[in-house]
PDB file of N, CA and C in Angstrom:
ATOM      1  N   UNK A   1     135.208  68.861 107.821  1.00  0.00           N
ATOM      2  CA  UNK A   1     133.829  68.712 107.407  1.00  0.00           C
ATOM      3  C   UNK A   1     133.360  67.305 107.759  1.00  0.00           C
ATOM      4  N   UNK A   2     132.251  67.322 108.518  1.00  0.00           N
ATOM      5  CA  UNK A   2     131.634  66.180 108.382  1.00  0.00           C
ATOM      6  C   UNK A   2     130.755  65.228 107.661  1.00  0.00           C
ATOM      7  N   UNK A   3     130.502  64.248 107.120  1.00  0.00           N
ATOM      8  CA  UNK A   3     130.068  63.322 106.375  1.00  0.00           C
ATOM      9  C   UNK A   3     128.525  62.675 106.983  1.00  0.00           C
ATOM     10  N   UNK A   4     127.574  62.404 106.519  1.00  0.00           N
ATOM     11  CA  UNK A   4     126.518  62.221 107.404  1.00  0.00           C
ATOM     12  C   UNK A   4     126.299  60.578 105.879  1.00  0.00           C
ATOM     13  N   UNK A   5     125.604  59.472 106.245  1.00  0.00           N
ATOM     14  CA  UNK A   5     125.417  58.823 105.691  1.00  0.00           C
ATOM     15  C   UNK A   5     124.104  58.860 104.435  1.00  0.00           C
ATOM     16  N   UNK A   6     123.959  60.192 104.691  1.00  0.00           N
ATOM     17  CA  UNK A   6     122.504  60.350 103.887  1.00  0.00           C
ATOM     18  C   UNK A   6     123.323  62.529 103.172  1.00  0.00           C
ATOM     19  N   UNK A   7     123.287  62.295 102.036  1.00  0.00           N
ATOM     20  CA  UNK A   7     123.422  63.685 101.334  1.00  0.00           C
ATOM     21  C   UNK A   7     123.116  63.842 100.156  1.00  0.00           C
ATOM     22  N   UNK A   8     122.683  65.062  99.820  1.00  0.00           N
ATOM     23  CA  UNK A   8     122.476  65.668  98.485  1.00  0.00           C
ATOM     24  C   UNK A   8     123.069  66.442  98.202  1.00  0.00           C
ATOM     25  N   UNK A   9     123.072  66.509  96.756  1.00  0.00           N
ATOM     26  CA  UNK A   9     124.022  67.330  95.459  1.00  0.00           C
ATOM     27  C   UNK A   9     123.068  67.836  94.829  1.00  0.00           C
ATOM     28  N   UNK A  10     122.978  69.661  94.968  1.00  0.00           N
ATOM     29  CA  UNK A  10     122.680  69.821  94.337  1.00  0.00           C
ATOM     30  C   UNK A  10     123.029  70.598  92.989  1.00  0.00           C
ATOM     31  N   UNK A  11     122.544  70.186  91.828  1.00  0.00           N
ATOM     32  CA  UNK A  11     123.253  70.861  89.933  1.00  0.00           C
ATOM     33  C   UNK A  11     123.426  72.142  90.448  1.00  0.00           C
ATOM     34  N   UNK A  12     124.548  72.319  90.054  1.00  0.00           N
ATOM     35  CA  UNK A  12     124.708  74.000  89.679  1.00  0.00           C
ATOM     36  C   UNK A  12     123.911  75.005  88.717  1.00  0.00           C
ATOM     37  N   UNK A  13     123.875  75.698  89.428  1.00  0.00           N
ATOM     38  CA  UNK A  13     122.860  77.156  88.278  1.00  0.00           C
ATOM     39  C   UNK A  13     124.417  77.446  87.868  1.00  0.00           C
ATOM     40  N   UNK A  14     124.273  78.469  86.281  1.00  0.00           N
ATOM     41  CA  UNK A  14     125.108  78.946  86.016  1.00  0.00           C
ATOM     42  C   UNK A  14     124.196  79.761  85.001  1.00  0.00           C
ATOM     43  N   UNK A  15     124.720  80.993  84.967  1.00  0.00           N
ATOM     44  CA  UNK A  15     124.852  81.870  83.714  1.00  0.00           C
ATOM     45  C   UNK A  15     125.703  82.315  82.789  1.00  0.00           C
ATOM     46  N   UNK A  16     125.404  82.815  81.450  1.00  0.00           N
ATOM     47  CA  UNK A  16     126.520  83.080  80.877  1.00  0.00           C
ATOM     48  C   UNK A  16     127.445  84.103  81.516  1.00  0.00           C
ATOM     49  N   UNK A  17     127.079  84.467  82.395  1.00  0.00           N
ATOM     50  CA  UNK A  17     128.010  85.854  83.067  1.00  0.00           C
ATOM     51  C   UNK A  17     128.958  84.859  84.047  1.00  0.00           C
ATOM     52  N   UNK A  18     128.622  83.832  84.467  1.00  0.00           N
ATOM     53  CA  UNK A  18     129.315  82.671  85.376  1.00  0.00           C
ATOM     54  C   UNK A  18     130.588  82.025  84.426  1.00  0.00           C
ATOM     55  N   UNK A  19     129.799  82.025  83.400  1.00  0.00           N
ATOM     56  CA  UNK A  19     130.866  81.293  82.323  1.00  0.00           C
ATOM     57  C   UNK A  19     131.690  82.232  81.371  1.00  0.00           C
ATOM     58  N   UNK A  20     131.615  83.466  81.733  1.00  0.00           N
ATOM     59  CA  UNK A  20     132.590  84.375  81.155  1.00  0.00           C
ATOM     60  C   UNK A  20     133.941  84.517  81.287  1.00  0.00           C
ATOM     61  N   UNK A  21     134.814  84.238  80.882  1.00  0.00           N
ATOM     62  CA  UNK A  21     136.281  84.168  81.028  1.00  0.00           C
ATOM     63  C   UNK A  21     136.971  82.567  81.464  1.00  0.00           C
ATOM     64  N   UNK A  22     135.838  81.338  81.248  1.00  0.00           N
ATOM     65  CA  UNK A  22     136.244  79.913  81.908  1.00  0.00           C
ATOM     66  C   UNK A  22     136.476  79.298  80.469  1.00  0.00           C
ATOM     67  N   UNK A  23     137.539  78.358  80.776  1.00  0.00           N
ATOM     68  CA  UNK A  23     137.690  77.425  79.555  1.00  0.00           C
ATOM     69  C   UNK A  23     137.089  76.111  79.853  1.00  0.00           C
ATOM     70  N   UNK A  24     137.066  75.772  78.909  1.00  0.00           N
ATOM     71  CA  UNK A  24     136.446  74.301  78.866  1.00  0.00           C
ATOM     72  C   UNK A  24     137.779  73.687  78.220  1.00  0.00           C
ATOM     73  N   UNK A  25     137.693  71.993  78.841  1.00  0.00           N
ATOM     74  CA  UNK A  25     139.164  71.542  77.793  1.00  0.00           C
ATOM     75  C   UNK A  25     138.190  69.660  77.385  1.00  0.00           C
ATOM     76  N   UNK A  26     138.529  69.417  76.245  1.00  0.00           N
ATOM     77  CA  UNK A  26     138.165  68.292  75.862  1.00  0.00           C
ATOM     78  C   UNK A  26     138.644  66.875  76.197  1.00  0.00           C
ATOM     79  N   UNK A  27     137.560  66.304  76.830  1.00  0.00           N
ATOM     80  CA  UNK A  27     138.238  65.151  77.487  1.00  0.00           C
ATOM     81  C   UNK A  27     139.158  64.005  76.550  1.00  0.00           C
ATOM     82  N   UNK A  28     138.769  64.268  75.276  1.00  0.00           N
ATOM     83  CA  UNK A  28     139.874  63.458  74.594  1.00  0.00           C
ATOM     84  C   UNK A  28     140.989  64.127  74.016  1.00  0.00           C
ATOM     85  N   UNK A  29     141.395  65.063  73.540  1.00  0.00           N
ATOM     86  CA  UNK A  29     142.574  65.164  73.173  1.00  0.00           C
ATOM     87  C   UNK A  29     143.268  66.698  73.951  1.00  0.00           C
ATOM     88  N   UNK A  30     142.531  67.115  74.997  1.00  0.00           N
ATOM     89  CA  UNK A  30     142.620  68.437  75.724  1.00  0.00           C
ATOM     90  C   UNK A  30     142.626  69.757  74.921  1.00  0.00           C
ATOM     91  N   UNK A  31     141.984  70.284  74.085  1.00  0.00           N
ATOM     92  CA  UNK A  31     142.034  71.417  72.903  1.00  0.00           C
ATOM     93  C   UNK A  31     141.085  72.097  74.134  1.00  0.00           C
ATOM     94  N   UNK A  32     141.227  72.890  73.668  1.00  0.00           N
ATOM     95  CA  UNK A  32     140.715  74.187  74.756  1.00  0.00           C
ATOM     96  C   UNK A  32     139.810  75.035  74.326  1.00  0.00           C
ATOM     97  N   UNK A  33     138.280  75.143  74.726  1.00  0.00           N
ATOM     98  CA  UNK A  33     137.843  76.448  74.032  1.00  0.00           C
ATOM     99  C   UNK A  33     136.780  77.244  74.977  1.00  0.00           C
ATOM    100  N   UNK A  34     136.333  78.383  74.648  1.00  0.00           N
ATOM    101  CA  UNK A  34     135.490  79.300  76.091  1.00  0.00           C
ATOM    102  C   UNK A  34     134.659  78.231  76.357  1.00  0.00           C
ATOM    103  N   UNK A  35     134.598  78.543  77.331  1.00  0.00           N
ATOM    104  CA  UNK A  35     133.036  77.640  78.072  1.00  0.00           C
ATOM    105  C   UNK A  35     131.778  78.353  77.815  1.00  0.00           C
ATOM    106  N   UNK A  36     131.020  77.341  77.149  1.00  0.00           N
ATOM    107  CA  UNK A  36     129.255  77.517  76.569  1.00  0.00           C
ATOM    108  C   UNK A  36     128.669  76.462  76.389  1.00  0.00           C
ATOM    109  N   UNK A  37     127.631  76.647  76.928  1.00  0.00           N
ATOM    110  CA  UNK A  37     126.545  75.718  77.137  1.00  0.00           C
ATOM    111  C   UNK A  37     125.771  75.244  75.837  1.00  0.00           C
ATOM    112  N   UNK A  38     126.582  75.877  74.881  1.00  0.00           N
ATOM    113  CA  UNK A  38     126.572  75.536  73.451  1.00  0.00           C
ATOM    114  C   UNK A  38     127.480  74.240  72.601  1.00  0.00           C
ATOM    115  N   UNK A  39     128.574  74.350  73.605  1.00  0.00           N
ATOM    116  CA  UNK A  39     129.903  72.805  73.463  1.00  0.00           C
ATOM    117  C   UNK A  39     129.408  71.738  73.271  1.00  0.00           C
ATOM    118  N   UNK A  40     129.541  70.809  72.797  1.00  0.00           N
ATOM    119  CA  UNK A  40     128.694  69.465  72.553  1.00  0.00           C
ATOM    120  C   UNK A  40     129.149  68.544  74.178  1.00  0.00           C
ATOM    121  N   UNK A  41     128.332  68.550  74.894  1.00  0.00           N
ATOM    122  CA  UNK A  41     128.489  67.275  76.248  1.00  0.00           C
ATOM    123  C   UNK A  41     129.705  68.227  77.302  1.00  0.00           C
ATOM    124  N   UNK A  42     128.638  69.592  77.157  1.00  0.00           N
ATOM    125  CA  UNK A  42     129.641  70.432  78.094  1.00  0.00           C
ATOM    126  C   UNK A  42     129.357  70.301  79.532  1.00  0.00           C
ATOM    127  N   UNK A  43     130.105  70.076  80.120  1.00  0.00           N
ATOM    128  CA  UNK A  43     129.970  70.134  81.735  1.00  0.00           C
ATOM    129  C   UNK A  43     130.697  71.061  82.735  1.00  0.00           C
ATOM    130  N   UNK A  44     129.603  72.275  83.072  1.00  0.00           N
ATOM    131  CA  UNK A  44     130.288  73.132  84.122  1.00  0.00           C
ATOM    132  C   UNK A  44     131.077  72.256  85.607  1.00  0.00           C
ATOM    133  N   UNK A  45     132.040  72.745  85.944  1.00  0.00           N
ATOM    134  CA  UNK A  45     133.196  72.021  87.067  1.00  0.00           C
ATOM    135  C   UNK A  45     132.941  73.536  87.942  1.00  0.00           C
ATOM    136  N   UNK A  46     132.776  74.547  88.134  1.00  0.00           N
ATOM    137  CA  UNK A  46     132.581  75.932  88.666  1.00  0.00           C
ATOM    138  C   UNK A  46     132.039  75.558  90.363  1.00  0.00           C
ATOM    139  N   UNK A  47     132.609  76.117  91.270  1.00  0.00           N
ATOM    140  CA  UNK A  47     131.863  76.764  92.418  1.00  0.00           C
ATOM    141  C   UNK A  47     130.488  75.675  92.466  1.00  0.00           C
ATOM    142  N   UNK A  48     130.187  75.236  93.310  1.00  0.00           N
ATOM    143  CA  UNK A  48     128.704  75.099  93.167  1.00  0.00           C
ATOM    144  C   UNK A  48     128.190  73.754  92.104  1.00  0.00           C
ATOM    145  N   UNK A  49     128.711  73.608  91.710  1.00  0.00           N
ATOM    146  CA  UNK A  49     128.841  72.340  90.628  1.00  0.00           C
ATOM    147  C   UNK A  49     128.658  70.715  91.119  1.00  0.00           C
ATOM    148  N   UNK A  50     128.144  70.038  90.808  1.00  0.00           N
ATOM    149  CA  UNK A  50     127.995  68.586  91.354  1.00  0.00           C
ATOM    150  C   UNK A  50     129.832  68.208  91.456  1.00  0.00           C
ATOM    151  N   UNK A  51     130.216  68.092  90.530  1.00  0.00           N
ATOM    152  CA  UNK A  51     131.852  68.063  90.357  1.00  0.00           C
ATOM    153  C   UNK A  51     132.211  68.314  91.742  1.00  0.00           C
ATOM    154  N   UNK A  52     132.366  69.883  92.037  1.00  0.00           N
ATOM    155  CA  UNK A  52     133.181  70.623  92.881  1.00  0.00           C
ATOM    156  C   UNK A  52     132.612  70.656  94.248  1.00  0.00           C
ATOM    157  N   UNK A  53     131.549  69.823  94.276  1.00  0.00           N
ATOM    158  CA  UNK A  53     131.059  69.092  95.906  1.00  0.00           C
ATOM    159  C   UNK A  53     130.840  68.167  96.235  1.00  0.00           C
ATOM    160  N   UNK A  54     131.079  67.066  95.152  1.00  0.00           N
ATOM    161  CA  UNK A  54     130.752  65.672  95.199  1.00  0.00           C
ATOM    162  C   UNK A  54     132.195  64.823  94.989  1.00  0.00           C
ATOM    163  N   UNK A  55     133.304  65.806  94.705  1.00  0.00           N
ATOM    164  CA  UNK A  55     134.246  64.944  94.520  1.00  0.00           C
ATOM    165  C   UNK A  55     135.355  65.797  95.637  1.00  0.00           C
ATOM    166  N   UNK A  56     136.556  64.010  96.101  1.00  0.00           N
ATOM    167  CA  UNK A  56     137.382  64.777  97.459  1.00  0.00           C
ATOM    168  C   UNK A  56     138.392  65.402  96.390  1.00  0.00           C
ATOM    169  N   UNK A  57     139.479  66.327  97.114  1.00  0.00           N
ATOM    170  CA  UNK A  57     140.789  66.567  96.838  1.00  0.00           C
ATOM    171  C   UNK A  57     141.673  65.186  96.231  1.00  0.00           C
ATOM    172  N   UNK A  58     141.414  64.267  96.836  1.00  0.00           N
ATOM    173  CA  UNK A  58     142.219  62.827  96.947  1.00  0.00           C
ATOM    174  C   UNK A  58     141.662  62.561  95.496  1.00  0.00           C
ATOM    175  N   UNK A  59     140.214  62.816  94.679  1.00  0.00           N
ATOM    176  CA  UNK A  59     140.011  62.407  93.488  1.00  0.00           C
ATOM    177  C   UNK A  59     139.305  61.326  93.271  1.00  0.00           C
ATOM    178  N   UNK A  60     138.504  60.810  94.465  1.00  0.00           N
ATOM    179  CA  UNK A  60     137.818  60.192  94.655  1.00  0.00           C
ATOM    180  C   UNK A  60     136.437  60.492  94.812  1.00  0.00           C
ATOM    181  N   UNK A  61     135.144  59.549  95.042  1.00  0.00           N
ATOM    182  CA  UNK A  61     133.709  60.632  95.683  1.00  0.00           C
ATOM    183  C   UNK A  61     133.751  60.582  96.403  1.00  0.00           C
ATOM    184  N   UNK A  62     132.472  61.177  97.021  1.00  0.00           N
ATOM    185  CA  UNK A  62     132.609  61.546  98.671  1.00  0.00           C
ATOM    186  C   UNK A  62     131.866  60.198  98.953  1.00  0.00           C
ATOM    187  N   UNK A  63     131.278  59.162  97.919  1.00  0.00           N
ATOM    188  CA  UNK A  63     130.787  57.811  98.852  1.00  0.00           C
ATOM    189  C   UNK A  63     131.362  57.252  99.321  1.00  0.00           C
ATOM    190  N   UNK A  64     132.886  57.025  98.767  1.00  0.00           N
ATOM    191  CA  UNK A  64     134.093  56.047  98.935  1.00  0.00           C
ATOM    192  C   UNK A  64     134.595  56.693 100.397  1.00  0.00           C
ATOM    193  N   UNK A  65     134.006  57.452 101.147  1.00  0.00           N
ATOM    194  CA  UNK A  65     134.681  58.433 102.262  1.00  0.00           C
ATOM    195  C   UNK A  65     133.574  57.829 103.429  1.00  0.00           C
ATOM    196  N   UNK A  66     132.278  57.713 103.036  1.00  0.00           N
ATOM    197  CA  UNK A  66     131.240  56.979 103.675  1.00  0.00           C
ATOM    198  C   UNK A  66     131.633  56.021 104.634  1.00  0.00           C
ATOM    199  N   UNK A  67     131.187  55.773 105.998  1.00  0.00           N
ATOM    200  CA  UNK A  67     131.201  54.729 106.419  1.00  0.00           C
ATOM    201  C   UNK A  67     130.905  53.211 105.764  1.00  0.00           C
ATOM    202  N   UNK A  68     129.680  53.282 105.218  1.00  0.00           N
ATOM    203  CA  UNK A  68     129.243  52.244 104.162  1.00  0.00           C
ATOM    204  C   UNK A  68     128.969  53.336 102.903  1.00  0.00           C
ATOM    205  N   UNK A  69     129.465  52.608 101.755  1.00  0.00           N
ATOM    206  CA  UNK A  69     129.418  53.044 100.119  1.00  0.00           C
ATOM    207  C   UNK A  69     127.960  52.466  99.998  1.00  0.00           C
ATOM    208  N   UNK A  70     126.779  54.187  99.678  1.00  0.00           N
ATOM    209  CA  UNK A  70     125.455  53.714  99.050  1.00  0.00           C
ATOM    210  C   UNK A  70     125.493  52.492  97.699  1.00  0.00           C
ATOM    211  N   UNK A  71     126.546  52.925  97.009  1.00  0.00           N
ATOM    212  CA  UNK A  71     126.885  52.271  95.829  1.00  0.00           C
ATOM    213  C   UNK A  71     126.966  50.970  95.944  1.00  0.00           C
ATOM    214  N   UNK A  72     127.907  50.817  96.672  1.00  0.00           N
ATOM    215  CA  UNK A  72     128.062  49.253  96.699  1.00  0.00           C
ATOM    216  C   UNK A  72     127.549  48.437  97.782  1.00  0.00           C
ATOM    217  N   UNK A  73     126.797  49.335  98.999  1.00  0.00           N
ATOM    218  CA  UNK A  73     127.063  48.377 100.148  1.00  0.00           C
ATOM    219  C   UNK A  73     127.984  47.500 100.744  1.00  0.00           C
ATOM    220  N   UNK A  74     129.568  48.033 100.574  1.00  0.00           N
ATOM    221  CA  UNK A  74     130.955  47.760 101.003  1.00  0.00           C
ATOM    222  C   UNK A  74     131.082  48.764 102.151  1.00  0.00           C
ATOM    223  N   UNK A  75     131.836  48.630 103.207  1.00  0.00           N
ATOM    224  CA  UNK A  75     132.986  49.641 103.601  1.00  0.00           C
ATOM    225  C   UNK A  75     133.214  50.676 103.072  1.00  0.00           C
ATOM    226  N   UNK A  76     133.340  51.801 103.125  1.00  0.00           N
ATOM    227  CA  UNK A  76     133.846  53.293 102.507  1.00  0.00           C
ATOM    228  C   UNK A  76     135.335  52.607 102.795  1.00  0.00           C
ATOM    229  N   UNK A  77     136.149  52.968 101.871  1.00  0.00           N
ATOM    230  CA  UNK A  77     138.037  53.039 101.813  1.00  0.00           C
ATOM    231  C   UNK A  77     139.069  53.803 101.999  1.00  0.00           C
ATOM    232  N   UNK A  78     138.084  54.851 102.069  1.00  0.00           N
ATOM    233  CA  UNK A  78     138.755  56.267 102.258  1.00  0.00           C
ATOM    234  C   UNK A  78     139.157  56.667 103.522  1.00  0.00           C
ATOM    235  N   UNK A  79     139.131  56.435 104.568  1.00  0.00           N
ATOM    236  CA  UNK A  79     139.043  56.998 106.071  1.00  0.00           C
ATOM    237  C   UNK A  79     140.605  57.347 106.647  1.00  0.00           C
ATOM    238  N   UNK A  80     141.860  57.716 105.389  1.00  0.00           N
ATOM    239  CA  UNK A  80     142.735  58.022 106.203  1.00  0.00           C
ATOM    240  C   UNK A  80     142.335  59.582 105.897  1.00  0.00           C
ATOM    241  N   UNK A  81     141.874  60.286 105.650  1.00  0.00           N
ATOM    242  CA  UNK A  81     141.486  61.563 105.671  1.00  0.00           C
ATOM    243  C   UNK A  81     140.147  61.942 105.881  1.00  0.00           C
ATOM    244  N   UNK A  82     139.423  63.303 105.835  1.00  0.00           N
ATOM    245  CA  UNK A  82     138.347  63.592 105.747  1.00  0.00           C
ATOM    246  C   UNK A  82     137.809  63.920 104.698  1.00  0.00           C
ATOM    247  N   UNK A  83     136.373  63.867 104.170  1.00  0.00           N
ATOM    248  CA  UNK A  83     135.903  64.113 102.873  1.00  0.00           C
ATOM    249  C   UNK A  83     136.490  65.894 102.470  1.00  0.00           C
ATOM    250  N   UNK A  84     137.430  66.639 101.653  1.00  0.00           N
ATOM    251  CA  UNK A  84     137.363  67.600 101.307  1.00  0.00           C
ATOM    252  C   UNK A  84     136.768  68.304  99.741  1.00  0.00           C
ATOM    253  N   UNK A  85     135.935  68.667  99.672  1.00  0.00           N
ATOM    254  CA  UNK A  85     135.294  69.081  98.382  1.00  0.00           C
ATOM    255  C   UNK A  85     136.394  69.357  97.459  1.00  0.00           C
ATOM    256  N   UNK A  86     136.390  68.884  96.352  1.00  0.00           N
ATOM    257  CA  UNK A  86     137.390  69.674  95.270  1.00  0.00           C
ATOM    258  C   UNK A  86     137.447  71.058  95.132  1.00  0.00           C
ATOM    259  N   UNK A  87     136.106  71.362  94.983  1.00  0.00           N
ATOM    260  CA  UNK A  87     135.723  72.842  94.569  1.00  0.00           C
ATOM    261  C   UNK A  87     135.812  72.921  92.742  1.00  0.00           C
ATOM    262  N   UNK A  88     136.323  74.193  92.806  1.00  0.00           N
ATOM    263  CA  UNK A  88     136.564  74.658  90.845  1.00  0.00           C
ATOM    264  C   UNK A  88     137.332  74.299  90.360  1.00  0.00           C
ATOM    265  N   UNK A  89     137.093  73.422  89.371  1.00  0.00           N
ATOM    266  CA  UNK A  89     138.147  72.615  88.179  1.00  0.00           C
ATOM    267  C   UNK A  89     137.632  72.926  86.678  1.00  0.00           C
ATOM    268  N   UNK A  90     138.621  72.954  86.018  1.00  0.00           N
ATOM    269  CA  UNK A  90     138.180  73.418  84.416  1.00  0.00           C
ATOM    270  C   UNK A  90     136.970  72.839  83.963  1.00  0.00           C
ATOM    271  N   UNK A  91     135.901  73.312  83.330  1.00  0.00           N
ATOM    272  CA  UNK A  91     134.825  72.584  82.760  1.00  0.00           C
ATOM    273  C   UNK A  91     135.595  71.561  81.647  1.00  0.00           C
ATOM    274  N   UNK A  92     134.775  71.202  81.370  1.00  0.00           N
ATOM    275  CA  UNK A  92     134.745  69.751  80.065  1.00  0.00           C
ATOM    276  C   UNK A  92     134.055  69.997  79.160  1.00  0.00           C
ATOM    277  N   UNK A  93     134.133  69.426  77.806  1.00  0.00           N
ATOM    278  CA  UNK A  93     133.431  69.005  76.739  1.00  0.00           C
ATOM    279  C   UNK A  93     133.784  68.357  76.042  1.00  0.00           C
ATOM    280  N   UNK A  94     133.334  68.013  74.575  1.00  0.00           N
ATOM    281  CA  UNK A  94     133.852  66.579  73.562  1.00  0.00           C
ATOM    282  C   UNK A  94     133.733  67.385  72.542  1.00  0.00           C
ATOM    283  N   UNK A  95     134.785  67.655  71.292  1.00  0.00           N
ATOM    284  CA  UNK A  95     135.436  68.255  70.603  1.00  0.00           C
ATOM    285  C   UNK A  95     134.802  67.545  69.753  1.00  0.00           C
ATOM    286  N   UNK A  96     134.691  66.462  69.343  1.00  0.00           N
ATOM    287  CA  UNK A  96     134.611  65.454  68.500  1.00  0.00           C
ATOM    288  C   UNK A  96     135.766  64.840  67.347  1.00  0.00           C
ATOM    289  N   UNK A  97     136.602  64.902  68.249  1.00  0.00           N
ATOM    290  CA  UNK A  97     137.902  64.909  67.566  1.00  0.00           C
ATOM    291  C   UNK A  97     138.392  63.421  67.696  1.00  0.00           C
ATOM    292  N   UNK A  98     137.342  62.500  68.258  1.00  0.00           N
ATOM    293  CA  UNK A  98     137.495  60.883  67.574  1.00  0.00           C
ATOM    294  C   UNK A  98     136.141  59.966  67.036  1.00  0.00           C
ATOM    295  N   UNK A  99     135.231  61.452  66.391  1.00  0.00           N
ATOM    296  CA  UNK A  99     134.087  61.045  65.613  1.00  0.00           C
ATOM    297  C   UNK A  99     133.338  60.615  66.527  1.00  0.00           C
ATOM    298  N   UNK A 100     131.789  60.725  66.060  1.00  0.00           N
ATOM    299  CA  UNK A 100     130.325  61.233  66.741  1.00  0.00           C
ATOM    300  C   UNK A 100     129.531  60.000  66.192  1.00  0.00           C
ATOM    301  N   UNK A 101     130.451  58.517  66.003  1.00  0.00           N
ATOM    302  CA  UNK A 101     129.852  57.305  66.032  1.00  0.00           C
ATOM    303  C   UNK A 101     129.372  57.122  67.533  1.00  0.00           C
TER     304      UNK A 101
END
């Protein structure tokens, strides 16, 4: 895949029929529960997802893959590989399981 210095991301649509059978896991203590757009600070990771096209395999973004980083106006660092999309990774949410200070 090629990299162009100028791209967009676009949010994922999802429905509850999208989110039928997906877990969500909590970024602080990993507890696990269905995925709903009801979770407190839930974030779909699905197909189509800013997540699952904006970030490489390597676990990095795809700016750091850039010739020049929009971000920083540095060098991109990434160039021993090519940008590869993650794709579908478990959604997220916050359990509140270290209080909602």
């Amino acid at each position: 895949m090629m990299i162009n210095e100028t791209f967009t991301i676009k949010a994922a649509v999802h429905s509850a029929a999208t989110l039928n059978g997906r877990k969500a896991k909590c970024l602080s203590c990993s507890r696990e529960a269905a995925s709903s757009d009801n979770l407190p600070f839930f974030q779909f990771n699905g197909e189509g997802s800013e997540r699952a096209t904006r970030d490489c395999k390597c676990g990095y973004s795809i700016v750091t893959h850039l010739e020049v980083n929009p971000t920083t106006g540095r060098a991109g660092h990434n160039k021993d590989h090519e940008f590869t999309p993650r794709g579908d990774t478990q959604d997220t949410f916050y359990c509140g399981c270290r209080g909602w200070e």
